[in-house]
PDB file of N, CA and C in Angstrom:
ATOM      1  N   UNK A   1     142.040   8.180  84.010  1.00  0.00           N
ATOM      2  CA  UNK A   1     143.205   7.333  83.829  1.00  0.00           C
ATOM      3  C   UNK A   1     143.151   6.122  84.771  1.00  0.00           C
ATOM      4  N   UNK A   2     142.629   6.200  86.302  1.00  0.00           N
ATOM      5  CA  UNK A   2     142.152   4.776  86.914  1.00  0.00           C
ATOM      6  C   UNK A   2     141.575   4.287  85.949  1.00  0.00           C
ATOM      7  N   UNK A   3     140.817   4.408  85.393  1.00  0.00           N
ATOM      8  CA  UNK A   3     140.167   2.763  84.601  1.00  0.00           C
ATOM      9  C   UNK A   3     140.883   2.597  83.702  1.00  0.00           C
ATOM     10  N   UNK A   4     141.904   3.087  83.093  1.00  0.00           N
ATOM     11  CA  UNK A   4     142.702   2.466  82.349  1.00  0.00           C
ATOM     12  C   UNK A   4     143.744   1.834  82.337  1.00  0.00           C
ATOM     13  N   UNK A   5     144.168   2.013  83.994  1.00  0.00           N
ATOM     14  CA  UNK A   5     145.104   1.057  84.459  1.00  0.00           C
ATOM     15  C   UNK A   5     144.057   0.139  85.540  1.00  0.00           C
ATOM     16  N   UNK A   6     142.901   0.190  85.729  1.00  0.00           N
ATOM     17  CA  UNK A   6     142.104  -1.288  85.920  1.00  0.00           C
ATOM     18  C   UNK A   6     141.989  -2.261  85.064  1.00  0.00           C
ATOM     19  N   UNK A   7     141.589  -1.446  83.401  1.00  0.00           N
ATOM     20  CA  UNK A   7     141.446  -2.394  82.322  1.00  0.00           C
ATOM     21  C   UNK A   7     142.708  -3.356  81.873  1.00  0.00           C
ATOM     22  N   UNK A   8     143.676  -1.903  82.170  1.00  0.00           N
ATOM     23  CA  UNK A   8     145.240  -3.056  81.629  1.00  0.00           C
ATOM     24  C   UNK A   8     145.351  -4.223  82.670  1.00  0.00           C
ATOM     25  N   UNK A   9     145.558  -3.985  83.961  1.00  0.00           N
ATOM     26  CA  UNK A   9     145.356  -5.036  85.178  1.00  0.00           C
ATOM     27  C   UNK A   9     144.333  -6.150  85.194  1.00  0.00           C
ATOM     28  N   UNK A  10     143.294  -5.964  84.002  1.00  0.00           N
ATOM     29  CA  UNK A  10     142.192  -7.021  84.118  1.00  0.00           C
ATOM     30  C   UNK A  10     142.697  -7.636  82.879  1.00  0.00           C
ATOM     31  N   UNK A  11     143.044  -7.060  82.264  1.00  0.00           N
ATOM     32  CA  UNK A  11     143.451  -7.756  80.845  1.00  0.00           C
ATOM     33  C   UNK A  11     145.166  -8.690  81.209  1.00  0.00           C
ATOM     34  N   UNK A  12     146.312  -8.372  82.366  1.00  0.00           N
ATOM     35  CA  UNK A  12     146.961  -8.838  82.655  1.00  0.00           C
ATOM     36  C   UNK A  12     146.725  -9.800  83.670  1.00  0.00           C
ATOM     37  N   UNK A  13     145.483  -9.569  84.134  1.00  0.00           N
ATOM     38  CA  UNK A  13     145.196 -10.918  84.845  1.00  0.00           C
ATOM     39  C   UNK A  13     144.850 -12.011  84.416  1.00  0.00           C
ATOM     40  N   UNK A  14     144.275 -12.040  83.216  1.00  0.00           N
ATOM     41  CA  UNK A  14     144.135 -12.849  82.055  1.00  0.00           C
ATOM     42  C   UNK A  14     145.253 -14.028  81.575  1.00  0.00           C
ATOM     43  N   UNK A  15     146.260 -12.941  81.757  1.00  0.00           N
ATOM     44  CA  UNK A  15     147.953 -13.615  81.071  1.00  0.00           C
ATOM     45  C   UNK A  15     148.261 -14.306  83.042  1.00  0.00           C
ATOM     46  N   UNK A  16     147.719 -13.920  83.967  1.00  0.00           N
ATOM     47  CA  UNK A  16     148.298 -14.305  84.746  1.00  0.00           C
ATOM     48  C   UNK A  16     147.585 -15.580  85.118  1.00  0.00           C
ATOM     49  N   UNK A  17     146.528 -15.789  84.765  1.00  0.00           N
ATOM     50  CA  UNK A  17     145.707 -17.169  84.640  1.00  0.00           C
ATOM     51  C   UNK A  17     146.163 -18.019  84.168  1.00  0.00           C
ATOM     52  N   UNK A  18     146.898 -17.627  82.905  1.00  0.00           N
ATOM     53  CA  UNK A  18     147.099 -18.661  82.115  1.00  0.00           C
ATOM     54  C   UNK A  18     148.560 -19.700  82.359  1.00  0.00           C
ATOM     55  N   UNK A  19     149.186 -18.224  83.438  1.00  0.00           N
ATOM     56  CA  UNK A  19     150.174 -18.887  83.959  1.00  0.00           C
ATOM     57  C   UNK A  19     149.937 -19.343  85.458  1.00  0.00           C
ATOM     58  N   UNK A  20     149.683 -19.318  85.702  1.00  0.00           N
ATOM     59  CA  UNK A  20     148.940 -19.668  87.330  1.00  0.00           C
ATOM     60  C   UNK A  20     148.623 -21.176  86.701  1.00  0.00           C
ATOM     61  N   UNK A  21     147.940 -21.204  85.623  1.00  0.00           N
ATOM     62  CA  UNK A  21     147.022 -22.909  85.445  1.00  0.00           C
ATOM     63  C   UNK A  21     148.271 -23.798  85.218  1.00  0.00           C
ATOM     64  N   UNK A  22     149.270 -23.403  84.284  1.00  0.00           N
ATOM     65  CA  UNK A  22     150.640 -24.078  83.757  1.00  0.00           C
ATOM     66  C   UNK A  22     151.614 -24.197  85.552  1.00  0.00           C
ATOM     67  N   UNK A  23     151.748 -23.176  86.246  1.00  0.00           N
ATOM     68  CA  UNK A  23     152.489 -23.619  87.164  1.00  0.00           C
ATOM     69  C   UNK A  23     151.852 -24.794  88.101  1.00  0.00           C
ATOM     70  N   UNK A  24     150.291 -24.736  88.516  1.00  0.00           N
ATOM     71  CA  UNK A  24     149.964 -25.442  89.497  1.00  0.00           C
ATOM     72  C   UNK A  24     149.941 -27.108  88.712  1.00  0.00           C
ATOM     73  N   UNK A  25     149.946 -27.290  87.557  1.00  0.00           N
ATOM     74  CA  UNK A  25     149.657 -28.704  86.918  1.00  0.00           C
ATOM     75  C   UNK A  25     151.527 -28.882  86.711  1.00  0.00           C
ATOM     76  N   UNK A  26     152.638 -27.980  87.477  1.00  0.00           N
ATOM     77  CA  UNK A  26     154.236 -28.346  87.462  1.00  0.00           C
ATOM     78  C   UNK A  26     154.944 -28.479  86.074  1.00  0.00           C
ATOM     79  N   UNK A  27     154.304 -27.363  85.364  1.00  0.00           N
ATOM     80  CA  UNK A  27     155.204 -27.193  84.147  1.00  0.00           C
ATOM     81  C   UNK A  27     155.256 -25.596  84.077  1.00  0.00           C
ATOM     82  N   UNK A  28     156.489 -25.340  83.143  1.00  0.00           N
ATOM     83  CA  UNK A  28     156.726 -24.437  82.694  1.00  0.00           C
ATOM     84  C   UNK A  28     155.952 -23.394  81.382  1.00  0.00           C
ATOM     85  N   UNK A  29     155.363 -22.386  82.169  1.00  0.00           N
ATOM     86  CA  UNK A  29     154.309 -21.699  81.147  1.00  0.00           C
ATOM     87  C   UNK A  29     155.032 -20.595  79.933  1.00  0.00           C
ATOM     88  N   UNK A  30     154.584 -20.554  79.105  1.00  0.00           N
ATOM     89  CA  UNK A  30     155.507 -20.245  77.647  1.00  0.00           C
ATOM     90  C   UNK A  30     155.951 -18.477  78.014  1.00  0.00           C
ATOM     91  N   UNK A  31     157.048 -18.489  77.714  1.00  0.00           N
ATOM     92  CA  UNK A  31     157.877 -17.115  77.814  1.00  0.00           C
ATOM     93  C   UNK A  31     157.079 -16.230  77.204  1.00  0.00           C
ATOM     94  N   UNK A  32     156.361 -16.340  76.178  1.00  0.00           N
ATOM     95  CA  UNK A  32     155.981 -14.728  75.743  1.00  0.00           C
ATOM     96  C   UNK A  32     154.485 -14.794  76.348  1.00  0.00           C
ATOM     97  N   UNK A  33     154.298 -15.229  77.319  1.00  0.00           N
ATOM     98  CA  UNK A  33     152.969 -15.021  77.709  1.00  0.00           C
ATOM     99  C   UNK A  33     153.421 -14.709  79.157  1.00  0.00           C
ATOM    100  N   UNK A  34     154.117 -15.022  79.614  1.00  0.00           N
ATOM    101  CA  UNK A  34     154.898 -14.427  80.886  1.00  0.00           C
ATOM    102  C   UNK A  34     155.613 -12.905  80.177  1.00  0.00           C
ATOM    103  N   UNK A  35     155.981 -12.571  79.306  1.00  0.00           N
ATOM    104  CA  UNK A  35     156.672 -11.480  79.235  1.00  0.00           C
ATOM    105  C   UNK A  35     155.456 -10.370  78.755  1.00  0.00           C
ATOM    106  N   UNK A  36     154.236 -10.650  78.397  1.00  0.00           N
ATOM    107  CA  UNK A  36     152.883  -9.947  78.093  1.00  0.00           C
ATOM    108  C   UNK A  36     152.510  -9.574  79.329  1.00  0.00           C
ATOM    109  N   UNK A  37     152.394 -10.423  80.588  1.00  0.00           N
ATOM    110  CA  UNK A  37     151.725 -10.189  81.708  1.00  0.00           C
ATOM    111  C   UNK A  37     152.469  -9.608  82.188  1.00  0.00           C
ATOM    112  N   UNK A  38     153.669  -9.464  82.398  1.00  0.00           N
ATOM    113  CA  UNK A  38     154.959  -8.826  82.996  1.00  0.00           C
ATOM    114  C   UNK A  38     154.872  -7.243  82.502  1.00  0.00           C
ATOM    115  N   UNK A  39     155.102  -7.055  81.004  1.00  0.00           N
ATOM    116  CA  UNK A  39     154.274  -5.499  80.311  1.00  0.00           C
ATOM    117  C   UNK A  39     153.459  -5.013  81.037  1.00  0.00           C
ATOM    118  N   UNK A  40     152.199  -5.966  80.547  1.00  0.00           N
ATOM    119  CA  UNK A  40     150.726  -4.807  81.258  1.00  0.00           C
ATOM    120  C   UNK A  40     150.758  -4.318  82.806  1.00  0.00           C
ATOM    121  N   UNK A  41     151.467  -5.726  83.618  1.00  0.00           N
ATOM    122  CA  UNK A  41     151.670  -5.323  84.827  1.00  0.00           C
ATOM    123  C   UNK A  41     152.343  -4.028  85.132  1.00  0.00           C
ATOM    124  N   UNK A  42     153.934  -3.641  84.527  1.00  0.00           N
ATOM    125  CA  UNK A  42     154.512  -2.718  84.762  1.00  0.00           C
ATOM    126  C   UNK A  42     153.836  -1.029  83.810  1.00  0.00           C
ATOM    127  N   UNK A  43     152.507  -1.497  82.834  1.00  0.00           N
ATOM    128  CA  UNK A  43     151.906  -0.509  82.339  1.00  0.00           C
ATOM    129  C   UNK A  43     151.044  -0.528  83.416  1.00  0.00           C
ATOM    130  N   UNK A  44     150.176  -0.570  84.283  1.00  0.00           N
ATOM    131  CA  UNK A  44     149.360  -0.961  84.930  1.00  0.00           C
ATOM    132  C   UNK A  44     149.723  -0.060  86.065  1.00  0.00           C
ATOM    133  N   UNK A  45     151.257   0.039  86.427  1.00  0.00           N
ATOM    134  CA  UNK A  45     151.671   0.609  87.624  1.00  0.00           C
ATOM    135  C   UNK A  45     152.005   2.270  87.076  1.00  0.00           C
ATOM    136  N   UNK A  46     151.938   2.083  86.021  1.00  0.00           N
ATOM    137  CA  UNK A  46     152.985   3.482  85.283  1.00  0.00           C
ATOM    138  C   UNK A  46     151.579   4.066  85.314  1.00  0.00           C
ATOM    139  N   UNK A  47     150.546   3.726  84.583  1.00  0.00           N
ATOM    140  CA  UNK A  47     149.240   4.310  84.608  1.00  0.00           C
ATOM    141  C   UNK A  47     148.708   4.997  85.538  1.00  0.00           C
ATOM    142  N   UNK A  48     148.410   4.024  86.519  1.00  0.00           N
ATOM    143  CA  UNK A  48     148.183   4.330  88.147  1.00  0.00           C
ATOM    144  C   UNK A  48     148.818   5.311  88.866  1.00  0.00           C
ATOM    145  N   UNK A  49     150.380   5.170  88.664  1.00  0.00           N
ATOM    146  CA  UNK A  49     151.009   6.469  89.129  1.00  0.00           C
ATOM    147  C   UNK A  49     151.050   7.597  88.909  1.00  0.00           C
ATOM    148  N   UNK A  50     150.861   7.714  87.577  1.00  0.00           N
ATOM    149  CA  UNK A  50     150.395   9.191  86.700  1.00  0.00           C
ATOM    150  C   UNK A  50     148.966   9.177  86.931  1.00  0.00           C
ATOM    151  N   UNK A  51     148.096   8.509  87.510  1.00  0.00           N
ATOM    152  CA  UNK A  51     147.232   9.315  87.659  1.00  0.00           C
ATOM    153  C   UNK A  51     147.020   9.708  88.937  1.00  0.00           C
ATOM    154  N   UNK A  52     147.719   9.113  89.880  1.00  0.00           N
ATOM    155  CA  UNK A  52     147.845   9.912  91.092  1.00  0.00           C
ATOM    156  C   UNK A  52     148.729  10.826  91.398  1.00  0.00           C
ATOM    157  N   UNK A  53     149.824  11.232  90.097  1.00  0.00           N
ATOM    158  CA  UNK A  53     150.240  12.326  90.336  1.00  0.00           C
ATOM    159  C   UNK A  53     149.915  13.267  89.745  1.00  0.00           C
ATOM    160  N   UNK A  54     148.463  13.206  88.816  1.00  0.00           N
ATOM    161  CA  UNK A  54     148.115  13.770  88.348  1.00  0.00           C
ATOM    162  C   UNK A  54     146.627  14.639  88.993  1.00  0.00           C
ATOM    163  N   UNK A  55     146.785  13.869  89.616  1.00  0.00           N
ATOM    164  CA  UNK A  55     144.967  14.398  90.512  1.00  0.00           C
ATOM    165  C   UNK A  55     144.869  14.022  92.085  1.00  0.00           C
ATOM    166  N   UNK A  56     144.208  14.442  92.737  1.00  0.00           N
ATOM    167  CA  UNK A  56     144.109  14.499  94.167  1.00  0.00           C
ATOM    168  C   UNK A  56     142.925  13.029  93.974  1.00  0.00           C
ATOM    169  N   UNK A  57     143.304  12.055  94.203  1.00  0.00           N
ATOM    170  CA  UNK A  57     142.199  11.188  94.361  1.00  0.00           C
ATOM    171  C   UNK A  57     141.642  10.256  95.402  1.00  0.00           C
ATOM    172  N   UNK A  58     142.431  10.520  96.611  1.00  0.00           N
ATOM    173  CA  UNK A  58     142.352  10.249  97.900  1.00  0.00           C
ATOM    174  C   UNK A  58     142.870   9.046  98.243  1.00  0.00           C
ATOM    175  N   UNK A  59     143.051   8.805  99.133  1.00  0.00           N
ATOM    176  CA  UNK A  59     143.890   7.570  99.514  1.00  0.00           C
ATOM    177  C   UNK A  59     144.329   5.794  99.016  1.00  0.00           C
ATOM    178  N   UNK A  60     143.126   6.041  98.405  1.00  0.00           N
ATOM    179  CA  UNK A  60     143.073   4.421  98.176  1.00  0.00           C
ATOM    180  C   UNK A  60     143.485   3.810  96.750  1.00  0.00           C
ATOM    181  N   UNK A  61     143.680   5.010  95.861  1.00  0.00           N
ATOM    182  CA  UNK A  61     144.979   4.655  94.912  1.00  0.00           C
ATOM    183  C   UNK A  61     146.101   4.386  95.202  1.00  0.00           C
ATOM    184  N   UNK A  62     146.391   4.648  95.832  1.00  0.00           N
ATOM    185  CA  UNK A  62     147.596   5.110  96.762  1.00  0.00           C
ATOM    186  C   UNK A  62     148.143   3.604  97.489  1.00  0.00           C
ATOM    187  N   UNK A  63     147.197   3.136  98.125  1.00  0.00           N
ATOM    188  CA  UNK A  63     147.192   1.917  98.684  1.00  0.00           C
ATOM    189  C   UNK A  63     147.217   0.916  97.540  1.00  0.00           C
ATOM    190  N   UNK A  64     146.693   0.994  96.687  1.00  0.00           N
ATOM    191  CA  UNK A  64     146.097   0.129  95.600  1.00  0.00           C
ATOM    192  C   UNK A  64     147.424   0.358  94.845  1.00  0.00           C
ATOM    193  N   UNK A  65     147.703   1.021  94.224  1.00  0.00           N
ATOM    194  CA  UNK A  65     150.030   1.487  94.228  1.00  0.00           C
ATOM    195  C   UNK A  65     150.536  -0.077  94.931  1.00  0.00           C
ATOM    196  N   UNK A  66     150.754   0.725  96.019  1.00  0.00           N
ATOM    197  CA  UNK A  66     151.690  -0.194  96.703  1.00  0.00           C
ATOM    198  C   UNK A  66     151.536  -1.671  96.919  1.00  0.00           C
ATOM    199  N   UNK A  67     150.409  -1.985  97.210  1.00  0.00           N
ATOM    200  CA  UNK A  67     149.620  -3.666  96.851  1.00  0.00           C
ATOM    201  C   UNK A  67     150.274  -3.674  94.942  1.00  0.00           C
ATOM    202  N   UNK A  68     150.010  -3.185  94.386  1.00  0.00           N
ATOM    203  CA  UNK A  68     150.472  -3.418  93.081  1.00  0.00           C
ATOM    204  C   UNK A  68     152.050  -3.852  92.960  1.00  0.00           C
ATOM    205  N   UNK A  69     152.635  -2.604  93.812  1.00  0.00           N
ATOM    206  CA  UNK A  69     154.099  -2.571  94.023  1.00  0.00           C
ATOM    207  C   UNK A  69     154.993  -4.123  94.514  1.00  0.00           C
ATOM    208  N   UNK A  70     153.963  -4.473  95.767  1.00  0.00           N
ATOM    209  CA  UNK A  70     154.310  -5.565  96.275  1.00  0.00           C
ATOM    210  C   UNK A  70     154.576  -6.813  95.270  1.00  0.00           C
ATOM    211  N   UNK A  71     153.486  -6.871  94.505  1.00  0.00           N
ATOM    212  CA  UNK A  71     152.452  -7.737  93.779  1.00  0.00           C
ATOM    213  C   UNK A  71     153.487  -8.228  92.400  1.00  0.00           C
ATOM    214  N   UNK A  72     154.486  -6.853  92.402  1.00  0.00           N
ATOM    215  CA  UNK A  72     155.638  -7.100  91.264  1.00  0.00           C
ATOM    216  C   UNK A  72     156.858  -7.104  92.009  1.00  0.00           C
ATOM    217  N   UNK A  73     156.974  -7.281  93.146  1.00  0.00           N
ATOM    218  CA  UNK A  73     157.831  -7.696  93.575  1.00  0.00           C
ATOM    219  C   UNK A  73     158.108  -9.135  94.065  1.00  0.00           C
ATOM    220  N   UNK A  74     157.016 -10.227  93.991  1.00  0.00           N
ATOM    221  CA  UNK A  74     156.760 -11.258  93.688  1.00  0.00           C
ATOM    222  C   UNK A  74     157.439 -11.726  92.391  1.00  0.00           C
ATOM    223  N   UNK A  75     156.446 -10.911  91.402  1.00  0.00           N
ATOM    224  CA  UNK A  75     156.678 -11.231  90.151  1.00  0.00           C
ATOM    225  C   UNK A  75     157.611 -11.680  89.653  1.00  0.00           C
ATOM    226  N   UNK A  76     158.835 -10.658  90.096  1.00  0.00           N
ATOM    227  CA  UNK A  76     160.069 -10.281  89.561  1.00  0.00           C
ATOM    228  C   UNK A  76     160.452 -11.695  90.314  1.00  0.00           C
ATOM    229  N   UNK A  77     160.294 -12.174  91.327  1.00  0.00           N
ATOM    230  CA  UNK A  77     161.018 -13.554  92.173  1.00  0.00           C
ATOM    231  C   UNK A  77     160.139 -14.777  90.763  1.00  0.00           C
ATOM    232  N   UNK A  78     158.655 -14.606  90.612  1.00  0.00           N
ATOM    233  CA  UNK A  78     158.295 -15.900  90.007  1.00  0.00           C
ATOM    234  C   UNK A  78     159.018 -15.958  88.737  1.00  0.00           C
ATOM    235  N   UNK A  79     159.501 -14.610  88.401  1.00  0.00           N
ATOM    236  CA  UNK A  79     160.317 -14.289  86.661  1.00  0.00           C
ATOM    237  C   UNK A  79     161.774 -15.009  86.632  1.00  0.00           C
ATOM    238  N   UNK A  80     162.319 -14.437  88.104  1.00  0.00           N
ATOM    239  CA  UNK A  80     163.232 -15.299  88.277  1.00  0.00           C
ATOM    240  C   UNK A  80     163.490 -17.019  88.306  1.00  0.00           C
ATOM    241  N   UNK A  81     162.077 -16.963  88.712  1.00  0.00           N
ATOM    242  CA  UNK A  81     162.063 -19.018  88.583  1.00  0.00           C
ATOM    243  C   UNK A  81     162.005 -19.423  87.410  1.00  0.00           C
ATOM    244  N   UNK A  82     161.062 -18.931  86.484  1.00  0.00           N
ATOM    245  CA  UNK A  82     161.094 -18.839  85.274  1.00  0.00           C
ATOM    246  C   UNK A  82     162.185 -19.298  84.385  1.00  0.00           C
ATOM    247  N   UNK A  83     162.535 -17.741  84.499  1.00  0.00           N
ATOM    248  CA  UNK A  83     163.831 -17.672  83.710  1.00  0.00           C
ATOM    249  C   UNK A  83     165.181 -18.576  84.355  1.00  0.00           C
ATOM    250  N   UNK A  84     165.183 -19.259  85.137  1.00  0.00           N
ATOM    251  CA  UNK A  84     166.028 -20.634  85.175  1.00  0.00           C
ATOM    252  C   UNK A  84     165.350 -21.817  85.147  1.00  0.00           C
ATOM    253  N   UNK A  85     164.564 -22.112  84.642  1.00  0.00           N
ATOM    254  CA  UNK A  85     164.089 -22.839  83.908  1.00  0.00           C
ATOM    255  C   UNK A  85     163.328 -23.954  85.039  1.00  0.00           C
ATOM    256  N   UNK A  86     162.867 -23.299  86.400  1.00  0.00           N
ATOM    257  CA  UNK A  86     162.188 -24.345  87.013  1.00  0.00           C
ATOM    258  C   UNK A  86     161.242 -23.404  87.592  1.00  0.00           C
ATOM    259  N   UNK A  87     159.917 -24.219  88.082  1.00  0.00           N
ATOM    260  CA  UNK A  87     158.715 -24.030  88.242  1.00  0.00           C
ATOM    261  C   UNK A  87     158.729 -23.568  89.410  1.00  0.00           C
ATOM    262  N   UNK A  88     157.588 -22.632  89.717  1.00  0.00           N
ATOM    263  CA  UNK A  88     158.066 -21.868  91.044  1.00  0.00           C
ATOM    264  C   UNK A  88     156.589 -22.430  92.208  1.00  0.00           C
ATOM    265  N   UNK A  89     156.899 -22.145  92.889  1.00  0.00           N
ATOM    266  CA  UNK A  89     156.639 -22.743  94.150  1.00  0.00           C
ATOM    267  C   UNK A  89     154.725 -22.737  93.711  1.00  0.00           C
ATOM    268  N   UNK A  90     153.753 -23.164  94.222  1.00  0.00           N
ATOM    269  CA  UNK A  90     152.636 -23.045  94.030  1.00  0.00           C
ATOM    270  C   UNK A  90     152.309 -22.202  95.216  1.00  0.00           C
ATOM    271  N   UNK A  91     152.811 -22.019  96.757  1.00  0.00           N
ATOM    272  CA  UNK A  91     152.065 -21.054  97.341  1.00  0.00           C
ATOM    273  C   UNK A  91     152.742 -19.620  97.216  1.00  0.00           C
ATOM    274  N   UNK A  92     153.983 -19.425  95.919  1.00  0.00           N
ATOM    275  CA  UNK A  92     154.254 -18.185  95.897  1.00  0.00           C
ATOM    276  C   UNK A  92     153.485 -17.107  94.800  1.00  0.00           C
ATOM    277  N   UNK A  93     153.415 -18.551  94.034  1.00  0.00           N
ATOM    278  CA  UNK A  93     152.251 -18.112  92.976  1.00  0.00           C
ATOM    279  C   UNK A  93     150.723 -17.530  93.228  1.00  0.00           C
ATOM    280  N   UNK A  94     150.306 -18.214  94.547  1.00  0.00           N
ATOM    281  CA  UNK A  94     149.051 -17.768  95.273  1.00  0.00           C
ATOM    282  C   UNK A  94     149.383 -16.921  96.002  1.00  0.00           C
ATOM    283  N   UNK A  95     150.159 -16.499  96.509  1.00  0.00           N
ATOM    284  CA  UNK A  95     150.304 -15.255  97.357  1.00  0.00           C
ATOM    285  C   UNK A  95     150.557 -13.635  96.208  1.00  0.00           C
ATOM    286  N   UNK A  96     151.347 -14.337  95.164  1.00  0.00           N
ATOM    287  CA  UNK A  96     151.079 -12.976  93.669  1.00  0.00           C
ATOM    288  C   UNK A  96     150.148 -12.842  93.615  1.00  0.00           C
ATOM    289  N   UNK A  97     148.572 -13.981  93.384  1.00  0.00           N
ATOM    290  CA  UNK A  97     147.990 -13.586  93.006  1.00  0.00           C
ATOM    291  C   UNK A  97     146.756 -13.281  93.404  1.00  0.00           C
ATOM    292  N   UNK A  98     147.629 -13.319  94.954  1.00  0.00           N
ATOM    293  CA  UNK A  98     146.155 -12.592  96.371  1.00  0.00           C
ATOM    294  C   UNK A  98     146.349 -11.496  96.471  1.00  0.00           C
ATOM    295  N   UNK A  99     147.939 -11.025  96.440  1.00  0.00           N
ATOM    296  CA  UNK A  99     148.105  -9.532  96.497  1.00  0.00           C
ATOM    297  C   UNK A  99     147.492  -9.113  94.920  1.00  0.00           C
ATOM    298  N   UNK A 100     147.704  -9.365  93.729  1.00  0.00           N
ATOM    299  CA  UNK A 100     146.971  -8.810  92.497  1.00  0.00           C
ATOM    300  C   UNK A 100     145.455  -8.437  92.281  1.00  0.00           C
ATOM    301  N   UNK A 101     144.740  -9.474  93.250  1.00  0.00           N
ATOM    302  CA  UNK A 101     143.210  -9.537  93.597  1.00  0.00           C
ATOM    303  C   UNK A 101     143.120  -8.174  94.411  1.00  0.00           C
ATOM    304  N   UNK A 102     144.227  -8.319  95.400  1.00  0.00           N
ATOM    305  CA  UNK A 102     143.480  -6.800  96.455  1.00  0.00           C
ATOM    306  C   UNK A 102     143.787  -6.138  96.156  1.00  0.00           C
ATOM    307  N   UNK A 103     144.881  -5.981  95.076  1.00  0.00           N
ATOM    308  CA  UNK A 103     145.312  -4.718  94.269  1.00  0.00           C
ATOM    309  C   UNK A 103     143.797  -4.157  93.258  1.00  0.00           C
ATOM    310  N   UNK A 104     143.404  -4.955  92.272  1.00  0.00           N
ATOM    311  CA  UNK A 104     142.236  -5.037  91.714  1.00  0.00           C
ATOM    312  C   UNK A 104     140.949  -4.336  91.986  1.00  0.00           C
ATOM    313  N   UNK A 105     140.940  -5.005  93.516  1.00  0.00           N
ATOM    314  CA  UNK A 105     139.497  -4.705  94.304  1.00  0.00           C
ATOM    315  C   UNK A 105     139.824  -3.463  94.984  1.00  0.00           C
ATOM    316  N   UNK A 106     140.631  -2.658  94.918  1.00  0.00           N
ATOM    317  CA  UNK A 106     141.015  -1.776  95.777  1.00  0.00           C
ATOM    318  C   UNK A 106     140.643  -0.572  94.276  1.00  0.00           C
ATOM    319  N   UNK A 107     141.545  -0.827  93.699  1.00  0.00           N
ATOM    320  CA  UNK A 107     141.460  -0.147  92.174  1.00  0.00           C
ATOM    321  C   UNK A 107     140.040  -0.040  92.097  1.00  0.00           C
ATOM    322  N   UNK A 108     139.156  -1.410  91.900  1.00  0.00           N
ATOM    323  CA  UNK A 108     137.693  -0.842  91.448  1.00  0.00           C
ATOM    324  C   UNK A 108     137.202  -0.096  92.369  1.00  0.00           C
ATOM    325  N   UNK A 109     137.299  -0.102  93.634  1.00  0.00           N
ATOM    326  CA  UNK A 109     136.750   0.758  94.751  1.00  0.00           C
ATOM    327  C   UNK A 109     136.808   1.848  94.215  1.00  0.00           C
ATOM    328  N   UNK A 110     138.159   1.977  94.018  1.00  0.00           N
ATOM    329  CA  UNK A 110     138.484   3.491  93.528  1.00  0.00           C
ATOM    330  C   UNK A 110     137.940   4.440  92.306  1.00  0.00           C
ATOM    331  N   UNK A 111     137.920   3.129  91.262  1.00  0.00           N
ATOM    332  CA  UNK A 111     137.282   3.757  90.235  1.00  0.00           C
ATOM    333  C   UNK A 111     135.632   4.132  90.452  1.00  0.00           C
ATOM    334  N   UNK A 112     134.935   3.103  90.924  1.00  0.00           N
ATOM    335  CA  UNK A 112     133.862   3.479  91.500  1.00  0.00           C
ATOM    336  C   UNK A 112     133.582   4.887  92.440  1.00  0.00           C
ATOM    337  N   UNK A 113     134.083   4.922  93.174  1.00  0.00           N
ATOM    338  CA  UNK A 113     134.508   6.121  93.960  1.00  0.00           C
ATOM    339  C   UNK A 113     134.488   7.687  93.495  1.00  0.00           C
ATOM    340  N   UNK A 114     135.538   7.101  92.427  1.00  0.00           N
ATOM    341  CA  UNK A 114     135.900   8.722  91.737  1.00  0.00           C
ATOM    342  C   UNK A 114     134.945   9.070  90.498  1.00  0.00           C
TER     343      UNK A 114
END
């Protein structure tokens, strides 16, 4: 079940590119492509969690969780910019998507690992 919440997370990083490119050029990136990345993200975490409550897999899911956790707690602030209709900051957007990277790289560790 890790690689299937790596794959959803690689496939939502995808949607998060596309909004990352629209915020840094100061426009507003299209709602249903923010509400796709927003999905996989919160599938991504649901995945991850069931599979660490599903198996002993040692620490670094675990970590790789909570970097995730963080990572949508951003989110939920850039969703908020969003959804009032102005563009959100460019270094808050890079800080989502430094924590999403070490969320990522932590995940593949893991999958590798296990």
């Amino acid at each position: 079940m890790l690689l299937y919440a790596l794959i959803v997370f690689l496939v939502g990083a995808c949607g998060g590119l596309v909004l990352a490119s629209f915020v840094l050029r100061g426009k507003l990136a299209p709602w249903a492509v923010s509400l796709l990345h927003a999905m996989l993200g919160a599938t991504g975490i649901l995945l991850l969690a069931t599979a660490i409550l599903m198996d002993n897999l040692g620490k670094l899911p675990i970590i790789a969780l909570c970097v995730f956790l963080v990572t949508a707690g951003f989110g939920f602030y850039l969703a908020s910019m969003h959804y009032g209709k102005r563009v959100a900051m460019k270094r808050v957007v890079l800080t989502h998507a430094s924590f999403a990277i070490t969320g990522a790289l932590l995940l593949i560790a893991a999958v590798v690992m296990h």
